[in-house]
C-alpha atoms as a PDB file:
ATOM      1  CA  UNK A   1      20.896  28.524  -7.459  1.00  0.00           C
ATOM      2  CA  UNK A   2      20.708  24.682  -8.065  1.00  0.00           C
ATOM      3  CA  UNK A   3      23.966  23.365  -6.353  1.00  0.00           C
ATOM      4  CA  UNK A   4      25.259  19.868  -6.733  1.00  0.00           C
ATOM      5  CA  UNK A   5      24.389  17.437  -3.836  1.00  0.00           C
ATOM      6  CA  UNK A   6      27.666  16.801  -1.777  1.00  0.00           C
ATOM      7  CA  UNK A   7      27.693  13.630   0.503  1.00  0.00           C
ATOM      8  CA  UNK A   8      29.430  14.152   3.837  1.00  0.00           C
ATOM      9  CA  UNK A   9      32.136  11.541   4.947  1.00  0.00           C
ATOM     10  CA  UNK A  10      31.213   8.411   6.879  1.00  0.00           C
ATOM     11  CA  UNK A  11      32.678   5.310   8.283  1.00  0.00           C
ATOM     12  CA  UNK A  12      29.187   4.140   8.379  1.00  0.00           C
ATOM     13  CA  UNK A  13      28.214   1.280   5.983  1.00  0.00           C
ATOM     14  CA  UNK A  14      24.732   0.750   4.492  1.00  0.00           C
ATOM     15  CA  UNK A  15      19.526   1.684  -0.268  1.00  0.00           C
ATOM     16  CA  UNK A  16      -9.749  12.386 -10.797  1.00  0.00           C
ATOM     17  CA  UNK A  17     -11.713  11.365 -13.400  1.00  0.00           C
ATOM     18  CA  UNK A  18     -12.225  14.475 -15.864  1.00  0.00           C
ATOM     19  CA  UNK A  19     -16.201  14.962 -16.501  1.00  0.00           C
ATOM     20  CA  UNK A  20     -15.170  14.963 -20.503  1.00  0.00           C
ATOM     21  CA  UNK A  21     -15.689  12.018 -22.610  1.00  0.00           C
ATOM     22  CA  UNK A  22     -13.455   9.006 -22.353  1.00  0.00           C
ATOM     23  CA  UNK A  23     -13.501   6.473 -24.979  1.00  0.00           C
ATOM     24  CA  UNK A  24     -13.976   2.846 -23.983  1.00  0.00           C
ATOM     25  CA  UNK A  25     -12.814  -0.061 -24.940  1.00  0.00           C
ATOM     26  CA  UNK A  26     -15.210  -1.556 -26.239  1.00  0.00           C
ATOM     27  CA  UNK A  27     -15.899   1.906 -28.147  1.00  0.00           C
ATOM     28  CA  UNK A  28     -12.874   1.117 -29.868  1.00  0.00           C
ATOM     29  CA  UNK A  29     -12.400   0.158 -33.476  1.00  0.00           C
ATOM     30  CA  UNK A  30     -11.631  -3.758 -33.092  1.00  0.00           C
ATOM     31  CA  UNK A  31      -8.192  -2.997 -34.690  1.00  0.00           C
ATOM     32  CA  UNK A  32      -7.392  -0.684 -31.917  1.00  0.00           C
ATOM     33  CA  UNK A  33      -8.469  -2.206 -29.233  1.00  0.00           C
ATOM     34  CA  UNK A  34      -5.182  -3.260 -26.858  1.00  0.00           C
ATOM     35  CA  UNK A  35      -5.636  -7.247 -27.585  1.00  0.00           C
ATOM     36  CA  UNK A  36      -6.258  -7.244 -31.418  1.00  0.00           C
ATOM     37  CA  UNK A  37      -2.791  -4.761 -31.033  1.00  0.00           C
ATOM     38  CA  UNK A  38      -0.677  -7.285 -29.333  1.00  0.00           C
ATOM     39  CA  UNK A  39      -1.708  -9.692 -31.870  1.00  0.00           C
ATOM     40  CA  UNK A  40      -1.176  -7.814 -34.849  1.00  0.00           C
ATOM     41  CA  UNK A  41       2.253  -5.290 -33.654  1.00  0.00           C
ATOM     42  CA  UNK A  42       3.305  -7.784 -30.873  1.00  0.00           C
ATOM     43  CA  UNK A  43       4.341  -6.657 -27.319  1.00  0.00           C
ATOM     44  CA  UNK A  44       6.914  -3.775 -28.552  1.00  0.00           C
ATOM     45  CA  UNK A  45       4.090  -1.877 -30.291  1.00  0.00           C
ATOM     46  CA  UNK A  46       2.234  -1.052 -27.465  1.00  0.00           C
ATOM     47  CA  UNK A  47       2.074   1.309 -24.742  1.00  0.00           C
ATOM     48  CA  UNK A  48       2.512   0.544 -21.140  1.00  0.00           C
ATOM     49  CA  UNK A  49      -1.207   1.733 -20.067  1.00  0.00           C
ATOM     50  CA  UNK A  50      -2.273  -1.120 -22.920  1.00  0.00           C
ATOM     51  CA  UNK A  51      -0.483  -4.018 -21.611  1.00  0.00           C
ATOM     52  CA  UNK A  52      -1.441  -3.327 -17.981  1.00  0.00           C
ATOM     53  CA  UNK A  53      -4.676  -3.406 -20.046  1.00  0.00           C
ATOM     54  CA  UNK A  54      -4.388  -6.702 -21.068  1.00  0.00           C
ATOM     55  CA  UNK A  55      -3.133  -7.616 -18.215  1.00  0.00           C
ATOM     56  CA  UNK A  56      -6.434  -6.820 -16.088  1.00  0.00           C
ATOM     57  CA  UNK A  57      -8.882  -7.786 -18.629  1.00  0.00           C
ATOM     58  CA  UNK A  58     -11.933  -5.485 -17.442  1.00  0.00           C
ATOM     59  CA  UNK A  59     -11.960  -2.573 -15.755  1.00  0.00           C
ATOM     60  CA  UNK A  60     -14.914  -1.844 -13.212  1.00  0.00           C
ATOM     61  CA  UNK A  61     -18.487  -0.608 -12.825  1.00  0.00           C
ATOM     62  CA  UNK A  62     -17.178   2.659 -12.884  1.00  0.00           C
ATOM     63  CA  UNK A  63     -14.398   3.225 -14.650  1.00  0.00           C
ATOM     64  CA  UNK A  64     -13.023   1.532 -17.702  1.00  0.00           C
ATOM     65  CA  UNK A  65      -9.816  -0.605 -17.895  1.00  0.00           C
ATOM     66  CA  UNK A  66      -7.764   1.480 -20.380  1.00  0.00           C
ATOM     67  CA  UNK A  67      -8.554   4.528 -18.124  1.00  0.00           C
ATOM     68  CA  UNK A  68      -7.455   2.775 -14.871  1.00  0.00           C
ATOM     69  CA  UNK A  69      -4.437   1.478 -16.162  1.00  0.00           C
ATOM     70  CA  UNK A  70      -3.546   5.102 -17.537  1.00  0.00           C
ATOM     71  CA  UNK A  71      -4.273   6.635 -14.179  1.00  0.00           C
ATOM     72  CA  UNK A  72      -1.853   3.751 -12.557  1.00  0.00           C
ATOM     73  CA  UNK A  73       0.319   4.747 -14.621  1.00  0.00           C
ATOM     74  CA  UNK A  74       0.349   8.763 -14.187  1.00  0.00           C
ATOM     75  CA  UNK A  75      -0.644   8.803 -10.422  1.00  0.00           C
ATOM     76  CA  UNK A  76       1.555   6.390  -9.212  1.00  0.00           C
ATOM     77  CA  UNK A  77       4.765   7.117 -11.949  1.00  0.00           C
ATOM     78  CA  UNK A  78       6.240   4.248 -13.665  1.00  0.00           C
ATOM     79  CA  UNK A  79       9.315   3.737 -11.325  1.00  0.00           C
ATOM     80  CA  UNK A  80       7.422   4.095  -8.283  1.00  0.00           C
ATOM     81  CA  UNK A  81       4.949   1.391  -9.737  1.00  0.00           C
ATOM     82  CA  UNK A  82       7.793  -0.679 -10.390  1.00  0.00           C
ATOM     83  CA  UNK A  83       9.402  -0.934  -7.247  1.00  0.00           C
ATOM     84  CA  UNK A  84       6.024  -1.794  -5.042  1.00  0.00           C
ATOM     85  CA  UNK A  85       5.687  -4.893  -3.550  1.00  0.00           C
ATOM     86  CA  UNK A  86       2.347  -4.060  -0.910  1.00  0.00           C
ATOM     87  CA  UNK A  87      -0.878  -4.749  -3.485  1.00  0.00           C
ATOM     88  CA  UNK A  88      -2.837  -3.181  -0.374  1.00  0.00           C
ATOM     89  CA  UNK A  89      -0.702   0.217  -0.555  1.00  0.00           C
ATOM     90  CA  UNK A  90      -1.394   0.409  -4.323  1.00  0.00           C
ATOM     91  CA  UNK A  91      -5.319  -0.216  -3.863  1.00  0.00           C
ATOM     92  CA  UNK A  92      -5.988   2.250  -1.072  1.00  0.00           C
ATOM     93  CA  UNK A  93      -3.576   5.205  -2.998  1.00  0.00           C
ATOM     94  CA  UNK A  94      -5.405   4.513  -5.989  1.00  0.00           C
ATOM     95  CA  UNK A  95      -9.001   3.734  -5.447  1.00  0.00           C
ATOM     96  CA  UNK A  96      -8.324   0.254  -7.598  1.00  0.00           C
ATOM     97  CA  UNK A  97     -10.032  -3.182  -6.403  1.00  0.00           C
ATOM     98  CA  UNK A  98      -7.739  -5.157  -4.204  1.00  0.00           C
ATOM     99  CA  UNK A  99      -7.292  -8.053  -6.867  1.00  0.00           C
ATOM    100  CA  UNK A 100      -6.060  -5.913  -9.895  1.00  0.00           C
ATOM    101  CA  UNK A 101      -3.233  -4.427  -7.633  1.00  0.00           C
ATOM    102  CA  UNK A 102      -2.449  -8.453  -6.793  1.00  0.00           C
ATOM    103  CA  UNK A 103      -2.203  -8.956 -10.202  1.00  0.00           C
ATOM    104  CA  UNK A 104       0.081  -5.669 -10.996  1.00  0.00           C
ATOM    105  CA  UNK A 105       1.902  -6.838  -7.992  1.00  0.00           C
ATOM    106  CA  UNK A 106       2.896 -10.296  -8.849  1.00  0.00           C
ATOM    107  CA  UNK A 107       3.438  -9.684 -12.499  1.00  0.00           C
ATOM    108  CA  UNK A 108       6.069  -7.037 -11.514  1.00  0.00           C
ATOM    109  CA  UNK A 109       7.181  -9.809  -9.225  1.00  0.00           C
ATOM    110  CA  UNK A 110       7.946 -11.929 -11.752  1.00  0.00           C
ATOM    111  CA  UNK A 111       9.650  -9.519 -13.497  1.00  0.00           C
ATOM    112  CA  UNK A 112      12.185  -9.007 -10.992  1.00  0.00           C
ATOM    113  CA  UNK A 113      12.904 -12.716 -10.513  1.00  0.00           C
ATOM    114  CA  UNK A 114      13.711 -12.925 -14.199  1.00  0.00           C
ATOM    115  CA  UNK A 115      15.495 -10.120 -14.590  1.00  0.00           C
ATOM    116  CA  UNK A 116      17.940  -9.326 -11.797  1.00  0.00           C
ATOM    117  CA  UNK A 117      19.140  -6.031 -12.503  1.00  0.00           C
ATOM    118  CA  UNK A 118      16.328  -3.973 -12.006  1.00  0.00           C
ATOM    119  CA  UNK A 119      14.622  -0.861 -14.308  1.00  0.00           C
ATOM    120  CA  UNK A 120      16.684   0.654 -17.316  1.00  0.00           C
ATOM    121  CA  UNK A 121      19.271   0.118 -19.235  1.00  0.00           C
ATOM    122  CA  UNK A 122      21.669   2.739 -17.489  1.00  0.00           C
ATOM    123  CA  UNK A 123      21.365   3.731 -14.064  1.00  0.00           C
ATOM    124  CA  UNK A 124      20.915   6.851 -13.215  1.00  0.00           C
ATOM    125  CA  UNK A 125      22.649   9.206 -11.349  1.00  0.00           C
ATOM    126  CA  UNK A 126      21.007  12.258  -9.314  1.00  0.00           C
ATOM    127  CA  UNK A 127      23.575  15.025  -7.924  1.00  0.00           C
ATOM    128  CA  UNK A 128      21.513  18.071  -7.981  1.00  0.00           C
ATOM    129  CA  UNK A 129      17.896  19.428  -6.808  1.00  0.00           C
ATOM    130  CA  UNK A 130      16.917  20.097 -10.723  1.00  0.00           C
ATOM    131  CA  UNK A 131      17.775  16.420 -11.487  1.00  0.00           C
ATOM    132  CA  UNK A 132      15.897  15.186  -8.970  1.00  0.00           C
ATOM    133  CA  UNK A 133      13.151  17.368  -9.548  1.00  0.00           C
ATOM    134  CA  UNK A 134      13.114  16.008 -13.051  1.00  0.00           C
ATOM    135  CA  UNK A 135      13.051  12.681 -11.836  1.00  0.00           C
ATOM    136  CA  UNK A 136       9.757  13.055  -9.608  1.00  0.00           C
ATOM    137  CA  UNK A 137       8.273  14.936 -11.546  1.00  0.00           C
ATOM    138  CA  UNK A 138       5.534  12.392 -12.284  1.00  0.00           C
ATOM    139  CA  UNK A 139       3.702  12.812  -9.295  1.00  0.00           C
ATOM    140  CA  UNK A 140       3.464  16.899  -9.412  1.00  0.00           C
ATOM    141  CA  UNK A 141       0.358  15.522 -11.788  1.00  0.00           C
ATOM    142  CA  UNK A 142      -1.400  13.599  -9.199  1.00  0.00           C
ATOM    143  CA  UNK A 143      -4.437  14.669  -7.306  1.00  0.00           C
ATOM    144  CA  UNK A 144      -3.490  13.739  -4.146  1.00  0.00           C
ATOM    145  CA  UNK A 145      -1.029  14.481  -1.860  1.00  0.00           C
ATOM    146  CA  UNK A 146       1.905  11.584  -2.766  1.00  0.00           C
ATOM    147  CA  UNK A 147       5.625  11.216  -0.546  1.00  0.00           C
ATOM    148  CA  UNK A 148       8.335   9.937  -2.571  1.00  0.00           C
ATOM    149  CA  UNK A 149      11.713   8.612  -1.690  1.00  0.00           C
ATOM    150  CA  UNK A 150      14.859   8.521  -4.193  1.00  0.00           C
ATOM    151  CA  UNK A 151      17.784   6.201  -2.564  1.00  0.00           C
ATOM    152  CA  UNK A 152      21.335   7.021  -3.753  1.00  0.00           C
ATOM    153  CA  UNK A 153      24.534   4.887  -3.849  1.00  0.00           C
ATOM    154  CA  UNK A 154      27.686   6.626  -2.577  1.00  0.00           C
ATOM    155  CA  UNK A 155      28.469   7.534  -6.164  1.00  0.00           C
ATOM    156  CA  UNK A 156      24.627   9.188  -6.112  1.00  0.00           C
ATOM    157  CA  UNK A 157      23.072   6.004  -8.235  1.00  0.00           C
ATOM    158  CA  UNK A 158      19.569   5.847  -7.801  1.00  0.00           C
ATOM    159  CA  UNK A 159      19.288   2.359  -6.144  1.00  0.00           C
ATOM    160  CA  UNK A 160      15.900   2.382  -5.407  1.00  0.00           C
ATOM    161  CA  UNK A 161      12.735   4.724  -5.643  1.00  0.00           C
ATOM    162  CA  UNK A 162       9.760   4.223  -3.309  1.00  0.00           C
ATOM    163  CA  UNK A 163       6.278   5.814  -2.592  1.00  0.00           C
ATOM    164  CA  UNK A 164       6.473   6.324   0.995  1.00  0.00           C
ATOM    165  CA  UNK A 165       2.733   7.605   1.765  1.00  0.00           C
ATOM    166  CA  UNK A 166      -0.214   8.554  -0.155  1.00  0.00           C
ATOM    167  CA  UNK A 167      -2.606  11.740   1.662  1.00  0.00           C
ATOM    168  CA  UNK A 168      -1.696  14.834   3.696  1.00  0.00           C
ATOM    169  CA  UNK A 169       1.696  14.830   5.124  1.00  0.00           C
ATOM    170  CA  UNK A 170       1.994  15.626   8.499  1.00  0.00           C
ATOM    171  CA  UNK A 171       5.240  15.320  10.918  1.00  0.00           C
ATOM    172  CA  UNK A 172       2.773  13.341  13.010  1.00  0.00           C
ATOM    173  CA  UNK A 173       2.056  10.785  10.498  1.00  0.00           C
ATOM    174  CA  UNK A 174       5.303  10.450   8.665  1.00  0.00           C
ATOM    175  CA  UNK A 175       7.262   8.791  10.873  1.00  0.00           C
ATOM    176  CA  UNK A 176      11.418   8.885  10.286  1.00  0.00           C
ATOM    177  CA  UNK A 177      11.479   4.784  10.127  1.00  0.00           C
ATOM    178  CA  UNK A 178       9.315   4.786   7.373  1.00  0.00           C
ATOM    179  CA  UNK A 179      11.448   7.188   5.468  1.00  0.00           C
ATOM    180  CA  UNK A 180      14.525   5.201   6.025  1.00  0.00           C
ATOM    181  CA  UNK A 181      13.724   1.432   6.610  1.00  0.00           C
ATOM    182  CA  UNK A 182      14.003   1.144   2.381  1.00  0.00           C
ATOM    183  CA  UNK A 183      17.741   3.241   2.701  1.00  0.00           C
ATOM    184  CA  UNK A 184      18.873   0.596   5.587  1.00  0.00           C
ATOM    185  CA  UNK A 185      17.351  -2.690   3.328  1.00  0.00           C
ATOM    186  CA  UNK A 186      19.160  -1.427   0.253  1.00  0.00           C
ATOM    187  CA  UNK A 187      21.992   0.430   1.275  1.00  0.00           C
ATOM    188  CA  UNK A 188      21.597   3.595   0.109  1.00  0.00           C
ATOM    189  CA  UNK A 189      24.080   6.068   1.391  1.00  0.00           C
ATOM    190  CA  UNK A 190      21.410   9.075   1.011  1.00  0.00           C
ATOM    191  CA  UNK A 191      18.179  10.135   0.417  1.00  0.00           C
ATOM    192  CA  UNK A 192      16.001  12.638  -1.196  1.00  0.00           C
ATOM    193  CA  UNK A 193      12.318  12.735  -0.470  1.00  0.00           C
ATOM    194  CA  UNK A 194       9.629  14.746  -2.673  1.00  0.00           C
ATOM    195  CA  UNK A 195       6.235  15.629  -2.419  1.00  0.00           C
ATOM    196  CA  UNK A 196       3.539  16.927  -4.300  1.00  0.00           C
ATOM    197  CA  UNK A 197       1.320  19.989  -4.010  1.00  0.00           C
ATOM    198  CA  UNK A 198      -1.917  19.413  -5.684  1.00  0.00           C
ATOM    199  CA  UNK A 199      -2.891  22.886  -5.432  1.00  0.00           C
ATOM    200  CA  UNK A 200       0.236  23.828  -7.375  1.00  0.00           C
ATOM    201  CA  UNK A 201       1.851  25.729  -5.006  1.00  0.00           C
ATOM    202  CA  UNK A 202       5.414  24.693  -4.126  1.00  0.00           C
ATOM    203  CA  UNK A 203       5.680  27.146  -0.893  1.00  0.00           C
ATOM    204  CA  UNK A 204       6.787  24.644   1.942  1.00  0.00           C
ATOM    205  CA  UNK A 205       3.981  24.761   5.015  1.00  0.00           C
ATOM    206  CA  UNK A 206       5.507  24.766   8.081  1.00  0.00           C
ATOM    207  CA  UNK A 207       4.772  20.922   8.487  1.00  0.00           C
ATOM    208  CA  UNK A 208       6.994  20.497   5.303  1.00  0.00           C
ATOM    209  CA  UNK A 209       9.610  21.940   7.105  1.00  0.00           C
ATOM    210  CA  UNK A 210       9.065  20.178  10.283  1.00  0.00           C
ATOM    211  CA  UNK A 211       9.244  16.500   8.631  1.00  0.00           C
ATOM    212  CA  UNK A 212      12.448  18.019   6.887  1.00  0.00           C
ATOM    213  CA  UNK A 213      14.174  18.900  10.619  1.00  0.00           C
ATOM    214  CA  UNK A 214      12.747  15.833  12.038  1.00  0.00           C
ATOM    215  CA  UNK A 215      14.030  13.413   8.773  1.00  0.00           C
ATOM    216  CA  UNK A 216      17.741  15.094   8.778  1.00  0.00           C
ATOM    217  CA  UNK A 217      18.011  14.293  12.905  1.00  0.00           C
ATOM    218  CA  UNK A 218      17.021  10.929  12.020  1.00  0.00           C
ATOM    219  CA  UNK A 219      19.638  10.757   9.150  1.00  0.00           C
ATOM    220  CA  UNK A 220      22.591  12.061  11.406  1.00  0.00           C
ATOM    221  CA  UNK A 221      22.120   9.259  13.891  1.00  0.00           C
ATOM    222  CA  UNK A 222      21.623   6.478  10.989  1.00  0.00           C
ATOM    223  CA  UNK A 223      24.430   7.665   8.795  1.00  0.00           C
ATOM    224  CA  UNK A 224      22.643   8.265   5.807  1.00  0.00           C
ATOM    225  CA  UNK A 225      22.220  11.751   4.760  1.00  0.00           C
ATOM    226  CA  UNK A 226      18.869  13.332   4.014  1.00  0.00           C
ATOM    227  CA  UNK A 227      20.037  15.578   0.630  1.00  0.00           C
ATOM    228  CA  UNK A 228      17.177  16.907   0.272  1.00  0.00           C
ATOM    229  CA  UNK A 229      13.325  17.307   0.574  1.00  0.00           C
ATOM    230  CA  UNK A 230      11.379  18.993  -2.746  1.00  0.00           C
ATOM    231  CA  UNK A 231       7.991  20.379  -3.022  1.00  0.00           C
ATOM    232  CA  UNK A 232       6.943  19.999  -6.595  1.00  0.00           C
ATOM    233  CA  UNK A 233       4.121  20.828  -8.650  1.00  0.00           C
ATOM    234  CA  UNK A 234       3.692  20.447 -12.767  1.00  0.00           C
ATOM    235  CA  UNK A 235       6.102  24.350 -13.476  1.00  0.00           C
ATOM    236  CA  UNK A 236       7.985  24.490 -10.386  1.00  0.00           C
ATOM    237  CA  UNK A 237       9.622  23.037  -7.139  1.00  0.00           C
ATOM    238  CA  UNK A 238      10.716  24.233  -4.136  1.00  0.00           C
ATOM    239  CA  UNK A 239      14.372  22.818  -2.417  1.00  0.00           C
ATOM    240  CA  UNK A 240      13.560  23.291   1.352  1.00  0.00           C
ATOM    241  CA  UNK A 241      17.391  22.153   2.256  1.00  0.00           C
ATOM    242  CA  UNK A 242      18.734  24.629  -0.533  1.00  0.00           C
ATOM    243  CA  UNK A 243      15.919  27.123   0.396  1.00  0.00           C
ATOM    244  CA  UNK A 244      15.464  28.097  -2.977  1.00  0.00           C
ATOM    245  CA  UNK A 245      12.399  28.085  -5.663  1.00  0.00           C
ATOM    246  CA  UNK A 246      12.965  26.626  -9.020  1.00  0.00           C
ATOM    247  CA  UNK A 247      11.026  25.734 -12.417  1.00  0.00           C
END
């Protein structure tokens, strides 16, 4: 059963490479390649991957540029990308040299200094587990083990979206402040937190449900309610506060 999210009342006020062939860049037809794009279909024309792209230039020794901004791209998930401001996080998660995730970094930066009002056109609203499932989905595709947190206005607006961790998740290492220090600096009145499974099995372990216990405690005391922690993989996730298995 996929129930809609309910907020309580509060007086509280608060936000791997494949082995197959890859074609290179400078494989490419000129015409095709992501610069000679830009200059002939302009910005609109091309695809995110491509301007990151352009935006790093070269890739490195061992892997080309097109394919590292492509794995950016699908390990990290667009929004999640979006919202990071630590060029150190993004490096170690992905493997990627310390400069390129400066310059990802402060481009982004700019972005949000020119334009106020943050991703999309609409915002988006998240009241139930399928939603949010659907909205995290991204990261079911990534190889490694990737925490996620969705914060929700009062009126359950995603008002931000943050990768919390990046590795095996462990009630020892995910600590409730880091879970909830993003809710408290944007004033998010809830929280859902996802996870993926790499091996593409969305049964909770019983760690999963220890950071769950340990994250609603926290939540109680704060004021801002933990809705929800998902397991997801690419068919299926898992609601551990619902307690129910879903595709």
């Amino acid at each position: 059963m996929n129930t809609a999210y309910s907020l309580s009342d509060t007086d509280m006020l608060h936000a791997d490479v494949s082995s197959r062939y890859i074609l290179r860049v400078r494989d490419m037809a000129k015409a095709d390649k992501p610069r000679e794009r830009l200059l002939a279909h302009g910005p609109q024309g091309l695809a995110l991957a491509e301007l990151v792209a352009i935006l790093w230039g070269t890739g490195t020794r061992r892997e080309d540029v097109l394919s590292m901004s492509r794995r950016l791209l699908r390990e990290y998930g667009e929004r999640a990308v979006l919202h990071e401001t630590d060029p150190k996080r993004l490096a170690s998660a992905l493997d990627i040299p310390l400069g390129k995730a400066c310059q990802v970094i402060a481009c982004l930066e700019l972005g949000r200094r020119f334009y106020a009002k943050g991703y999309g056109d609409k915002p988006v609203y998240v009241r139930t587990s399928q939603q949010a499932y659907h909205y995290v989905r991204p990261i079911a595709h990534s190889q490694k083990e990737q925490l996620r947190g969705l914060y929700l206005s009062s009126r359950y607006e995603v008002i931000h979206d943050e990768v919390i961790s990046v590795g095996t998740l462990t009630a020892s290492i995910i600590h409730p402040r880091e879970v909830f220090q993003p809710a408290l600096t944007h004033g998010a009145a809830a929280v859902i937190v996802a996870h993926n499974h790499p091996s593409g099995d969305s049964t909770p372990t019983e760690a999963d449900r220890e950071i769950t216990l340990r994250l609603r405690e926290a939540g109680e005391l704060l004021g801002i309610e933990l809705l929800d922690h998902l397991v997801v993989t690419p068919q299926q996730y898992y609601s551990i506060i619902e307690g129910t298995m879903s595709v």
